[in-house]
N, C-alpha and C. Protein backbone atom coordinates (compact mmCIF):
# COMPACT_ATOMS: atom_id res chain seq x y z
N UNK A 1 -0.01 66.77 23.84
CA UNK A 1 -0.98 65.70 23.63
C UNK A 1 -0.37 64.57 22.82
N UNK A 2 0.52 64.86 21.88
CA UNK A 2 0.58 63.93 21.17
C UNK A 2 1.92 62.69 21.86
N UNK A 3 2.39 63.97 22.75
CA UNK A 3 3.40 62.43 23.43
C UNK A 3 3.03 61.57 24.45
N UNK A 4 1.65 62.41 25.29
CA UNK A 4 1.04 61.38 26.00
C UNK A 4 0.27 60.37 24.81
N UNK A 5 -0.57 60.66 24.13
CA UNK A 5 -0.49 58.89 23.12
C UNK A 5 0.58 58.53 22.57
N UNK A 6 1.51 59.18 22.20
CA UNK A 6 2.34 58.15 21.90
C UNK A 6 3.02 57.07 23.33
N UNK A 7 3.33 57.83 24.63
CA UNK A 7 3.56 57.24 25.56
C UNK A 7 2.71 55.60 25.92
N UNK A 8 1.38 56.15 25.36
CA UNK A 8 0.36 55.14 25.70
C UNK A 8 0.16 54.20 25.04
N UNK A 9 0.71 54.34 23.60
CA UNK A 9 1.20 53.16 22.55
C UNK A 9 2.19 52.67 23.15
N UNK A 10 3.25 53.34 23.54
CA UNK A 10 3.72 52.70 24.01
C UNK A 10 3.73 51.79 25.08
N UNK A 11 3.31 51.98 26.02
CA UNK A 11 2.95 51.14 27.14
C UNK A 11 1.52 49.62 26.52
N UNK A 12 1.02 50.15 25.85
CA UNK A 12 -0.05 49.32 25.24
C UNK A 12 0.83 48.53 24.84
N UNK A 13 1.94 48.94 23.89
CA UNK A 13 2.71 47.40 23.01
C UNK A 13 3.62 47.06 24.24
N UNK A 14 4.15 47.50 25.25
CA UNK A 14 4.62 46.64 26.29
C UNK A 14 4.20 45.96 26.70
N UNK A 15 2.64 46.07 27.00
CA UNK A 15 1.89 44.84 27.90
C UNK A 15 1.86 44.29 27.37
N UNK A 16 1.08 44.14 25.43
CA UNK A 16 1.01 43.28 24.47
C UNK A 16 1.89 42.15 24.86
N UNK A 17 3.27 42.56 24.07
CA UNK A 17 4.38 42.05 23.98
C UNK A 17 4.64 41.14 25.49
N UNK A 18 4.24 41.38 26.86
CA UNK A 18 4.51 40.63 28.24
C UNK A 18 4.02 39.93 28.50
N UNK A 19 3.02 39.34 27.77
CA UNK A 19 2.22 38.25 28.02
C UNK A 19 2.42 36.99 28.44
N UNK A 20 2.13 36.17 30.07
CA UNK A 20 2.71 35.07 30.28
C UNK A 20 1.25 33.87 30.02
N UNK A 21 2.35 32.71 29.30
CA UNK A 21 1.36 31.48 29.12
C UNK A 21 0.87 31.59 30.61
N UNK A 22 -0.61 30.57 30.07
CA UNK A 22 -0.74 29.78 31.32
C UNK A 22 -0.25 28.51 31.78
N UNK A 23 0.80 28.02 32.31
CA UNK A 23 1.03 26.51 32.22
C UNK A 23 -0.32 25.68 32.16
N UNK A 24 0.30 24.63 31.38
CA UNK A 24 -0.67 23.51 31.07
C UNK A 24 -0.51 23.07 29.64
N UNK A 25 -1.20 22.06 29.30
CA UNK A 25 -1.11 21.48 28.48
C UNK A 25 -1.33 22.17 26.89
N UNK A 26 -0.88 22.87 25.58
CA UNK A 26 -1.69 23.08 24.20
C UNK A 26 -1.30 22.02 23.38
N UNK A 27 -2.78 22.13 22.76
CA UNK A 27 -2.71 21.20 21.45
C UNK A 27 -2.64 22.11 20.13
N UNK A 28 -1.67 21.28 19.14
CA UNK A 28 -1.98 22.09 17.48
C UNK A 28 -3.21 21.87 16.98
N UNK A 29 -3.16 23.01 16.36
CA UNK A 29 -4.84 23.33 15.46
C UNK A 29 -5.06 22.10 15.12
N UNK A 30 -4.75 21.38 14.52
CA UNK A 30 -5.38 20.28 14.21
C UNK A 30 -5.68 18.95 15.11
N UNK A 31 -5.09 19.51 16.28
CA UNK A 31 -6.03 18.40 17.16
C UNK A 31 -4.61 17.24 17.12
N UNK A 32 -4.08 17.21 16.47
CA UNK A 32 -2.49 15.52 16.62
C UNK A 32 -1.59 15.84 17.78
N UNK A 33 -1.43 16.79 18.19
CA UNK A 33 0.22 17.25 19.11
C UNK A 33 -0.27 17.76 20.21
N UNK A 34 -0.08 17.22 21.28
CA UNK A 34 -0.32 17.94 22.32
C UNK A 34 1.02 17.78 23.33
N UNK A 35 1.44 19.28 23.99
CA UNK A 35 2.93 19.47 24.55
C UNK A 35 2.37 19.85 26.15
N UNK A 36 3.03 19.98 26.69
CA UNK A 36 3.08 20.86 28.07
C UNK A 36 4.14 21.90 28.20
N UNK A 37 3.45 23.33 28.69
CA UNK A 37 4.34 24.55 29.16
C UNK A 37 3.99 24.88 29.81
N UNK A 38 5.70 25.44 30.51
CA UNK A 38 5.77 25.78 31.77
C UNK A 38 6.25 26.93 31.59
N UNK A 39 5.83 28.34 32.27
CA UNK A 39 6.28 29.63 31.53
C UNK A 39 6.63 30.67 32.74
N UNK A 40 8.16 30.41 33.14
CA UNK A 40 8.95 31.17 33.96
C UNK A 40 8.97 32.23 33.98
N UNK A 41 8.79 33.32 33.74
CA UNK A 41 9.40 34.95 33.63
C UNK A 41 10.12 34.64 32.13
N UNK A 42 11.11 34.61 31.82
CA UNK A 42 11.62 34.83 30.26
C UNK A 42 11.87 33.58 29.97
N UNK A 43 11.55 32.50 30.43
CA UNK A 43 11.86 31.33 30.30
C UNK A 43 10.73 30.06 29.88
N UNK A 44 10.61 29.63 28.75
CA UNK A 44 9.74 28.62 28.40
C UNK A 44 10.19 27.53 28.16
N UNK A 45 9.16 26.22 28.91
CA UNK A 45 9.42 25.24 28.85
C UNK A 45 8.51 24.16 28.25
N UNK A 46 9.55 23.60 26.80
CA UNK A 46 7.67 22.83 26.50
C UNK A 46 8.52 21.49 26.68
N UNK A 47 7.57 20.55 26.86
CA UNK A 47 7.57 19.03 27.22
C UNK A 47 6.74 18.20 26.08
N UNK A 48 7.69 17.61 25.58
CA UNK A 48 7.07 16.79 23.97
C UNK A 48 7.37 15.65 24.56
N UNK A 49 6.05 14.51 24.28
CA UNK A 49 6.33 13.28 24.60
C UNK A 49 8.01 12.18 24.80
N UNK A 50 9.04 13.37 23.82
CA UNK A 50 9.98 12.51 23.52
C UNK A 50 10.89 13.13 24.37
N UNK A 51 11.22 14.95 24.27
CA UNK A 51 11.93 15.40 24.38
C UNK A 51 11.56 17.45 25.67
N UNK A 52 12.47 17.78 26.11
CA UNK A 52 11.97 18.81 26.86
C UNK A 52 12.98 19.89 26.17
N UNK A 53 12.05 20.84 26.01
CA UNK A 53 13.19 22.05 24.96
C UNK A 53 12.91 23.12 25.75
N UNK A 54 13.68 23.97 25.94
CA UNK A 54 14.04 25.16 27.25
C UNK A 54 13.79 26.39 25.66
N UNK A 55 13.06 27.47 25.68
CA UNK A 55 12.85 28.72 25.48
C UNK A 55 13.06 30.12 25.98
N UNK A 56 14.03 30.54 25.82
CA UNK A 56 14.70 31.98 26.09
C UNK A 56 13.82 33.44 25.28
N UNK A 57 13.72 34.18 26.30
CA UNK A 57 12.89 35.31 25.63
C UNK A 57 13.77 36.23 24.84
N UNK A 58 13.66 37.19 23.52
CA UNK A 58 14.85 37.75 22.91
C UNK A 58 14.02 38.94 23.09
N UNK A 59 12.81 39.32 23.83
CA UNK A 59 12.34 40.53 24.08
C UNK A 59 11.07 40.45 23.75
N UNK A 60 10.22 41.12 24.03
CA UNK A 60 9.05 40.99 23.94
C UNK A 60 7.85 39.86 23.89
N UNK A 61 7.26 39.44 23.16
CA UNK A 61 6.66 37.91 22.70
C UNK A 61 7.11 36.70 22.05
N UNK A 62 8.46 36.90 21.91
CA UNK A 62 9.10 36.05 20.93
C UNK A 62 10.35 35.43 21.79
N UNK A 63 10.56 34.08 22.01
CA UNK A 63 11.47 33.07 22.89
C UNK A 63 11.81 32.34 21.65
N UNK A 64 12.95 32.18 21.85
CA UNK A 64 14.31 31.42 21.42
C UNK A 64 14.45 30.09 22.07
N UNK A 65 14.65 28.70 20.96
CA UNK A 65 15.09 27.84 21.44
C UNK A 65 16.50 28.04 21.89
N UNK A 66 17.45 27.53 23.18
CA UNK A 66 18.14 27.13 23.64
C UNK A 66 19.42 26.78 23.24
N UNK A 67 18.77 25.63 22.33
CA UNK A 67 20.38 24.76 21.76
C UNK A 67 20.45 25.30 20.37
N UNK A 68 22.28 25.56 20.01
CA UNK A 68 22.56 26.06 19.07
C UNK A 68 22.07 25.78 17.55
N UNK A 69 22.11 24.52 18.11
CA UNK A 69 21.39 23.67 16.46
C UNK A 69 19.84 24.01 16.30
N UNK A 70 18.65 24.61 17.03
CA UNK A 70 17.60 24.75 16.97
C UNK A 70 17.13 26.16 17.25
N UNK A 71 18.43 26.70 16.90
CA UNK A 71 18.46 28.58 17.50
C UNK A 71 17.21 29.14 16.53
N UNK A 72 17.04 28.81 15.13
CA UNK A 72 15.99 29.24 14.51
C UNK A 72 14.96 28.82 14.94
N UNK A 73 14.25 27.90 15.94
CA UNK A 73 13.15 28.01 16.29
C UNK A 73 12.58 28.75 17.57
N UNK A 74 11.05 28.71 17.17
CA UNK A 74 10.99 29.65 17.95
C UNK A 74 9.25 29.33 18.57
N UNK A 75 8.96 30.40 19.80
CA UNK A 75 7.82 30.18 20.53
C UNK A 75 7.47 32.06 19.94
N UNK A 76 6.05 32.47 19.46
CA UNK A 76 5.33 33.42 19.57
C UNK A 76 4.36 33.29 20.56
N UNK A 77 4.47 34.26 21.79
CA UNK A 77 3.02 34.39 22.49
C UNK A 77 2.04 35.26 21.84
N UNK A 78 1.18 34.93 22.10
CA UNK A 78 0.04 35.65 21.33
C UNK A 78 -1.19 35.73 22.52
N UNK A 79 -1.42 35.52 23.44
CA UNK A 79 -2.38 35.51 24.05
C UNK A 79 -2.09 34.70 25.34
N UNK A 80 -2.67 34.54 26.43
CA UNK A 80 -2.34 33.95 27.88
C UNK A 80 -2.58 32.57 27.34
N UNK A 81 -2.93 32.19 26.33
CA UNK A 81 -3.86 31.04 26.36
C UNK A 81 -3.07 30.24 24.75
N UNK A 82 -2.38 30.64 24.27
CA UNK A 82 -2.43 30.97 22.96
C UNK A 82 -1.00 31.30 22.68
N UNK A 83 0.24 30.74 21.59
CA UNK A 83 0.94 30.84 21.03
C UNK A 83 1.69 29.99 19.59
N UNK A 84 1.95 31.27 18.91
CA UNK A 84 2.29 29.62 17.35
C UNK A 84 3.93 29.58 17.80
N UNK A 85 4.37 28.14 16.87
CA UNK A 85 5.55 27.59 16.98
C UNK A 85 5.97 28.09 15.51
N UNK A 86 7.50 28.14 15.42
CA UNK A 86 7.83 27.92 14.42
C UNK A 86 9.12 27.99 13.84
N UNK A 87 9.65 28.05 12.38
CA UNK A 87 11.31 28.57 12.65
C UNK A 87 11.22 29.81 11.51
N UNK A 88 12.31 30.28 11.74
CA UNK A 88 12.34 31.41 10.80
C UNK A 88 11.96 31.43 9.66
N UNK A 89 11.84 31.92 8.72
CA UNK A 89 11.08 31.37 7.65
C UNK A 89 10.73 30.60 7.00
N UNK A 90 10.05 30.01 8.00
CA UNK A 90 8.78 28.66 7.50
C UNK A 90 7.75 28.96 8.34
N UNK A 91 6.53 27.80 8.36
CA UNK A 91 5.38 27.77 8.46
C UNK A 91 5.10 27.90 9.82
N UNK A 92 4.51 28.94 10.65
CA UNK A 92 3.75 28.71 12.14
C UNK A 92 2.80 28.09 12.05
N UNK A 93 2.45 27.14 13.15
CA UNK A 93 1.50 26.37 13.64
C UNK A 93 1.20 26.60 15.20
N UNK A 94 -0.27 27.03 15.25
CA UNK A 94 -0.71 27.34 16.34
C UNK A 94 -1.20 26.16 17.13
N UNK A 95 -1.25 26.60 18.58
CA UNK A 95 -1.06 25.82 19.59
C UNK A 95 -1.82 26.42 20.39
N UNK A 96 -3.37 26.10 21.20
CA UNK A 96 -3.72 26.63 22.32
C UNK A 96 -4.12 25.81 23.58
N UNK A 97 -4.33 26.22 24.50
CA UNK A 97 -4.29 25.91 25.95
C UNK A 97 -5.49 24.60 26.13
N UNK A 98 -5.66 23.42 26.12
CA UNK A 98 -5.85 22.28 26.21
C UNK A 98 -6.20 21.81 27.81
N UNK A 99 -5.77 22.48 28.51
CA UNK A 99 -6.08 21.95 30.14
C UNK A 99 -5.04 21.93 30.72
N UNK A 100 -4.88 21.69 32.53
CA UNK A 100 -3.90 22.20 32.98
C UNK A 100 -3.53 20.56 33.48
N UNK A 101 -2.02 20.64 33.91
CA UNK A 101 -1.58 19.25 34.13
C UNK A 101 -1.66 18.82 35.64
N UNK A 102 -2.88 19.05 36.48
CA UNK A 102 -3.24 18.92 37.59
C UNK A 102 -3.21 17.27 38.05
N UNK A 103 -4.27 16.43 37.08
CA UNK A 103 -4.22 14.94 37.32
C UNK A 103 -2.62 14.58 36.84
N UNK A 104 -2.03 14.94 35.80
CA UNK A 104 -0.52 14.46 35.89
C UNK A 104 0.13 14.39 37.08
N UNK A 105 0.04 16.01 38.08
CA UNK A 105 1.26 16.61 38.87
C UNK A 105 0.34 15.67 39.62
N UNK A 106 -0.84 15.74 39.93
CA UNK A 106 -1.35 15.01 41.11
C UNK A 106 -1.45 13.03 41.13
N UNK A 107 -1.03 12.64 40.00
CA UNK A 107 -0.38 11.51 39.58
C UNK A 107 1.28 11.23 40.41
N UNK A 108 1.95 11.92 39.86
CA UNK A 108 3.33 11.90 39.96
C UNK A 108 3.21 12.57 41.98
N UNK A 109 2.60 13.27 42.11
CA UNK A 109 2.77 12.88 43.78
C UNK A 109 2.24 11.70 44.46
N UNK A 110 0.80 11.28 43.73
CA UNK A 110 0.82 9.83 44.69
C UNK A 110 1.36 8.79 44.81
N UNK A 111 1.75 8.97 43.19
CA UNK A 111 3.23 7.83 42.94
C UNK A 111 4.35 7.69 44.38
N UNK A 112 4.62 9.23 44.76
CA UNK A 112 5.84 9.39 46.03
C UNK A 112 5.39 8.82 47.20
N UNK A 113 4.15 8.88 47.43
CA UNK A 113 3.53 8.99 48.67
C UNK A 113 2.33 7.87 49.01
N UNK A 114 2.61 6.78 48.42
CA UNK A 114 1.57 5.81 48.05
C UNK A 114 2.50 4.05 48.45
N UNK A 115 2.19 3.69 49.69
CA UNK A 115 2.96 2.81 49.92
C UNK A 115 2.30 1.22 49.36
N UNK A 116 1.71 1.25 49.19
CA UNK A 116 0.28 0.37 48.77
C UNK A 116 0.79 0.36 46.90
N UNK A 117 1.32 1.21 46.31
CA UNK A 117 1.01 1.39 44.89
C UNK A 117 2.71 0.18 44.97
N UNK A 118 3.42 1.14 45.30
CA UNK A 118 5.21 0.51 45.42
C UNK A 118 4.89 -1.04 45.89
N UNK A 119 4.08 -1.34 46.57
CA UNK A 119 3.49 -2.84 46.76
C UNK A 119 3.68 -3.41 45.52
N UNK A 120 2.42 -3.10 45.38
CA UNK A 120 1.86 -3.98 44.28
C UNK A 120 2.97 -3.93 42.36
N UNK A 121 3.32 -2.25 42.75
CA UNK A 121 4.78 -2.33 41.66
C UNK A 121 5.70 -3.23 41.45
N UNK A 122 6.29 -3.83 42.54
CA UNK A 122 7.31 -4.83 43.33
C UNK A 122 6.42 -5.97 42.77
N UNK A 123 5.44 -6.10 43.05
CA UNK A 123 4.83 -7.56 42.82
C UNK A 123 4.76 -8.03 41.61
N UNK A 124 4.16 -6.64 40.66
CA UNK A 124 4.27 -6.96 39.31
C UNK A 124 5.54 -6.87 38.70
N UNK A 125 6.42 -6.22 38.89
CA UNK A 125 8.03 -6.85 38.47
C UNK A 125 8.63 -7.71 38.98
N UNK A 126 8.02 -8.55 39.79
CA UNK A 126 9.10 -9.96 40.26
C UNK A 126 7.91 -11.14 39.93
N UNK A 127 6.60 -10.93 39.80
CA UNK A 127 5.55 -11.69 39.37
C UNK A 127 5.12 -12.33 37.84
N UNK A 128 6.16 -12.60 36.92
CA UNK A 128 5.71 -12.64 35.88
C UNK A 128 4.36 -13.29 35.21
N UNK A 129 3.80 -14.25 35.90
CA UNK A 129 2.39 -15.27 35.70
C UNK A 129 1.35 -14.23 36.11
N UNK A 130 1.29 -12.99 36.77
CA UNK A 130 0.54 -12.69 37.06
C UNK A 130 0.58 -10.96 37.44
N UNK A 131 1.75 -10.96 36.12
CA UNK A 131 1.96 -9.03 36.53
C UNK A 131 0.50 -8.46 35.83
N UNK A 132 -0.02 -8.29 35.06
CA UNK A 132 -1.33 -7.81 34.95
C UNK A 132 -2.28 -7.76 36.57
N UNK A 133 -2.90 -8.90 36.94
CA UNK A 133 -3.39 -8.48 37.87
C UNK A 133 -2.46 -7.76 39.13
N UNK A 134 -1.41 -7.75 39.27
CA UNK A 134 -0.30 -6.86 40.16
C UNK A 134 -0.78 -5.31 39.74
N UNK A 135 -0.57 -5.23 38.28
CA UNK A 135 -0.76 -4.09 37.70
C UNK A 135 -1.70 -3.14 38.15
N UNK A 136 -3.12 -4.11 38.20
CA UNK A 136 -4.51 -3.24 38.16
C UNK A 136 -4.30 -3.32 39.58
N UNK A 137 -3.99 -3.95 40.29
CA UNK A 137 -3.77 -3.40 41.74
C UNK A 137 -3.19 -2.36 42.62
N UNK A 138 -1.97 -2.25 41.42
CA UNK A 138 -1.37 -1.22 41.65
C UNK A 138 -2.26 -0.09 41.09
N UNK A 139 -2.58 0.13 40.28
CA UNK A 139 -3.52 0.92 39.48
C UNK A 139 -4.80 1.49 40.50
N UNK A 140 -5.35 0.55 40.98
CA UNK A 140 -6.24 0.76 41.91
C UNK A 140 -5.56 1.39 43.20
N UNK A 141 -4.29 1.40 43.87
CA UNK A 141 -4.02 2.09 45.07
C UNK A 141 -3.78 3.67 44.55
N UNK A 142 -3.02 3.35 43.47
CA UNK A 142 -2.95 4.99 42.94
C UNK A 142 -4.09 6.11 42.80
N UNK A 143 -5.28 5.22 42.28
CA UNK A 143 -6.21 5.72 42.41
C UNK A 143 -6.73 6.43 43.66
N UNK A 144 -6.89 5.32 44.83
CA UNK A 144 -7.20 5.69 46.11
C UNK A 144 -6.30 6.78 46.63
N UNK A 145 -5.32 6.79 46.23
CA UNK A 145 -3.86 7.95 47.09
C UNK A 145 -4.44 9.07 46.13
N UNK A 146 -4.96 9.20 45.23
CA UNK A 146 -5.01 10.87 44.24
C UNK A 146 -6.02 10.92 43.84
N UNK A 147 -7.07 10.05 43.51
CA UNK A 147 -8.33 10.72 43.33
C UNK A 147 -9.34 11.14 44.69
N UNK A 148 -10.28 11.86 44.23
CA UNK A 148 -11.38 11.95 45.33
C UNK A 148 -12.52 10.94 45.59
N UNK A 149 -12.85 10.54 46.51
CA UNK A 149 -13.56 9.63 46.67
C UNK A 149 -14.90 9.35 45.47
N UNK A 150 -15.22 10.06 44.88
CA UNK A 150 -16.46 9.51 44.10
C UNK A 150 -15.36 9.24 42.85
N UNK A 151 -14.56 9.96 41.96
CA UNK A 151 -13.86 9.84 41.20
C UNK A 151 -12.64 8.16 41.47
N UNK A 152 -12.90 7.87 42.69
CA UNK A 152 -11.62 6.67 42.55
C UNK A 152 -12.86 5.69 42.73
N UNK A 153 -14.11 5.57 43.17
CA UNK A 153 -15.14 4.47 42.77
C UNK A 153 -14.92 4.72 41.44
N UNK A 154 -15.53 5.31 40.80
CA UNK A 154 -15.74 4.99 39.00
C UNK A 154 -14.98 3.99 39.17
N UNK A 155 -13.51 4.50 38.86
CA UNK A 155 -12.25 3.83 38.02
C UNK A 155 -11.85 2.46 38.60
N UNK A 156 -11.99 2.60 40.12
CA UNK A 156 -11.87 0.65 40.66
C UNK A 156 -13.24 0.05 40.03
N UNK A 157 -14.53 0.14 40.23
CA UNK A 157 -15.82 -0.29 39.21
C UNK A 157 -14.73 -0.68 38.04
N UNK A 158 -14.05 -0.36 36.78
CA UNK A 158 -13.73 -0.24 35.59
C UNK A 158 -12.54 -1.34 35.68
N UNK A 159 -11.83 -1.26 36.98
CA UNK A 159 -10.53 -2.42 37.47
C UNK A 159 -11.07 -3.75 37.86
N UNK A 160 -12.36 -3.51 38.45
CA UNK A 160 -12.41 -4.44 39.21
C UNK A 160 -13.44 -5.96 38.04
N UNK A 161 -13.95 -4.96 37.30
CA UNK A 161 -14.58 -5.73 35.50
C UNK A 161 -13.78 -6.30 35.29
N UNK A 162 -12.57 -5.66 34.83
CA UNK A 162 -11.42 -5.96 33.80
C UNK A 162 -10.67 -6.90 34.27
N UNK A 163 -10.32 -7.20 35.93
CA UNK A 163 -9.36 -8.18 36.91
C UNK A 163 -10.77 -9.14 36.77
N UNK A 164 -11.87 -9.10 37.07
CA UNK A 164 -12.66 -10.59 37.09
C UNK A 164 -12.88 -11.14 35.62
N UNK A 165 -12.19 -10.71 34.80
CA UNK A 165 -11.91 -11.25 33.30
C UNK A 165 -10.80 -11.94 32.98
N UNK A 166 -9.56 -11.51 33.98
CA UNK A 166 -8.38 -12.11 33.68
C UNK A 166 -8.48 -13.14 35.26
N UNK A 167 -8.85 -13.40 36.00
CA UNK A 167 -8.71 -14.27 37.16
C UNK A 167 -9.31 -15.29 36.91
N UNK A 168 -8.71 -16.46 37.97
CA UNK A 168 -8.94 -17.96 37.44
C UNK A 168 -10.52 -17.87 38.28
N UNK A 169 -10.38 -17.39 39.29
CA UNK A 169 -11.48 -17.07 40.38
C UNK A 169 -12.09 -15.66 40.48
N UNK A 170 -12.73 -15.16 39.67
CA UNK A 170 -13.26 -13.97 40.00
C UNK A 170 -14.43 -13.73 41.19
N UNK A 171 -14.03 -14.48 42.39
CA UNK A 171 -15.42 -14.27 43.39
C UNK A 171 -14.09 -13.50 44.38
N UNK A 172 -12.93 -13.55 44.37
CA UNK A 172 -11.82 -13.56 45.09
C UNK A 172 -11.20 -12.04 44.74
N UNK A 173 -11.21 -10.88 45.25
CA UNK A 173 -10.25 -10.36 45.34
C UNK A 173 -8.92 -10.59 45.72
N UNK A 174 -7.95 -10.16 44.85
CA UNK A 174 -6.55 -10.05 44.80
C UNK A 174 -6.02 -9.63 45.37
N UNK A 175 -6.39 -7.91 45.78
CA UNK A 175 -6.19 -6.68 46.70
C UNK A 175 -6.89 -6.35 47.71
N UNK A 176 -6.81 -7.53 48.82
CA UNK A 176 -8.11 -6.44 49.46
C UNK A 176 -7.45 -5.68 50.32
N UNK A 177 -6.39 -5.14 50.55
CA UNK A 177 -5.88 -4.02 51.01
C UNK A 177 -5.86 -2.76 50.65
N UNK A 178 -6.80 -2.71 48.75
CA UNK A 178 -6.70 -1.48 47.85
C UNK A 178 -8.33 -1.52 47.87
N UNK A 179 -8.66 -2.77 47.42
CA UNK A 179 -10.06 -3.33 47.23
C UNK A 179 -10.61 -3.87 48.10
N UNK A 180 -11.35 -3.49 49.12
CA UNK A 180 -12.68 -4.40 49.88
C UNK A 180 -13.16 -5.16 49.31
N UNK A 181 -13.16 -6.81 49.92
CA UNK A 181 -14.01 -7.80 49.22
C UNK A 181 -15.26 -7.31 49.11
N UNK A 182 -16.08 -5.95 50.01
CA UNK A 182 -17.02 -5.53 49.82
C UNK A 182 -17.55 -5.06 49.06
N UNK A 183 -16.32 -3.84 48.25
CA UNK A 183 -16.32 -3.44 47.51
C UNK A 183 -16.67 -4.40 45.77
N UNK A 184 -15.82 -5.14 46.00
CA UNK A 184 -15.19 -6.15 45.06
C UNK A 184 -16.74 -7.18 44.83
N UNK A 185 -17.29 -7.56 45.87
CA UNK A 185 -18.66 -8.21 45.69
C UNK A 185 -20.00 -6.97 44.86
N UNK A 186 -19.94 -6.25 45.19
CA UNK A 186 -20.95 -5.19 45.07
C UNK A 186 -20.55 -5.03 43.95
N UNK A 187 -19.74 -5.44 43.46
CA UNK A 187 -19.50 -4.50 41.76
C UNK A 187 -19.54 -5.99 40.52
């Protein structure tokens, strides 16, 4: 009896210890830092506004930064949802799961696949008198290529305010290849 529980401790602190993030975005307890991870099999990846730091597992719940100079820091998993940062003896700061990076990834594909956005991109870098409204144009095709139809009304409504504020003529759409003058009247 007593080596089947111990067997079963054991297996209990294996799973413990195997725990994979969920990719997506955590923020620190206090709400200032928010990173993105990506969590391979023994491999973690967080994404800081500035910089991307690769995490190696040394066994169980505990990953190793990468580069030699940052070998003392470190990633604790603690939960699917849930892990603190920190370096060897100093202070952990916890970090939990914030949302997943769906509108990013689904950003960065319409960017590829959006011939209408690369338009109006082009226009606003060779347009200097008038890269803002280029901008929200571009802004507005991106929209149309990755959001869903009720979600890309809102946000042209919100473009189309903001462009009849900066235009010499606001009865005139700019875009009507992104924007229907129909559209563009009605709002």
């Amino acid at each position: 009896m007593k080596k089947i529980i111990t067997f079963l401790l054991f297996l209990a602190a294996i799973t413990v210890n195997a725990q994979t993030l969920t990719n997506g975005n955590y923020t620190s307890a206090d709400g200032y830092y928010t990173v993105k991870i990506t969590h391979n099999g023994n491999e973690i990846t967080l994404t800081e506004p500035n910089k991307v730091n690769e995490y190696q597992s040394s066994g169980g719940n505990v990953y190793y930064h990468t580069e030699p100079k940052y070998a003392d820091y470190y990633l604790k998993v603690t939960g699917t949802q849930q892990y603190y940062t920190g370096k060897n003896g100093g202070t952990e700061y916890l970090f939990t799961f914030s949302g997943s990076n769906k509108l990013q990834d689904d950003l960065a594909e319409g960017m590829d696949n959006c011939p209408l956005y690369d338009k109006y991109e082009s226009l606003a870098s060779e347009d200097e008198v008038n890269v803002q409204t280029w901008s929200f144009c571009g802004a507005a095709a991106l929209v149309q290529c990755t959001y869903d139809e009720e979600g890309a009304k809102e946000y042209i409504k919100g473009i189309i305010t903001t462009l009849r504020l900066i235009l010499t003529d606001p009865d005139i759409c700019p875009c009507t290849d992104v924007i229907s003058q129909a559209v563009w009247n009605a709002n």
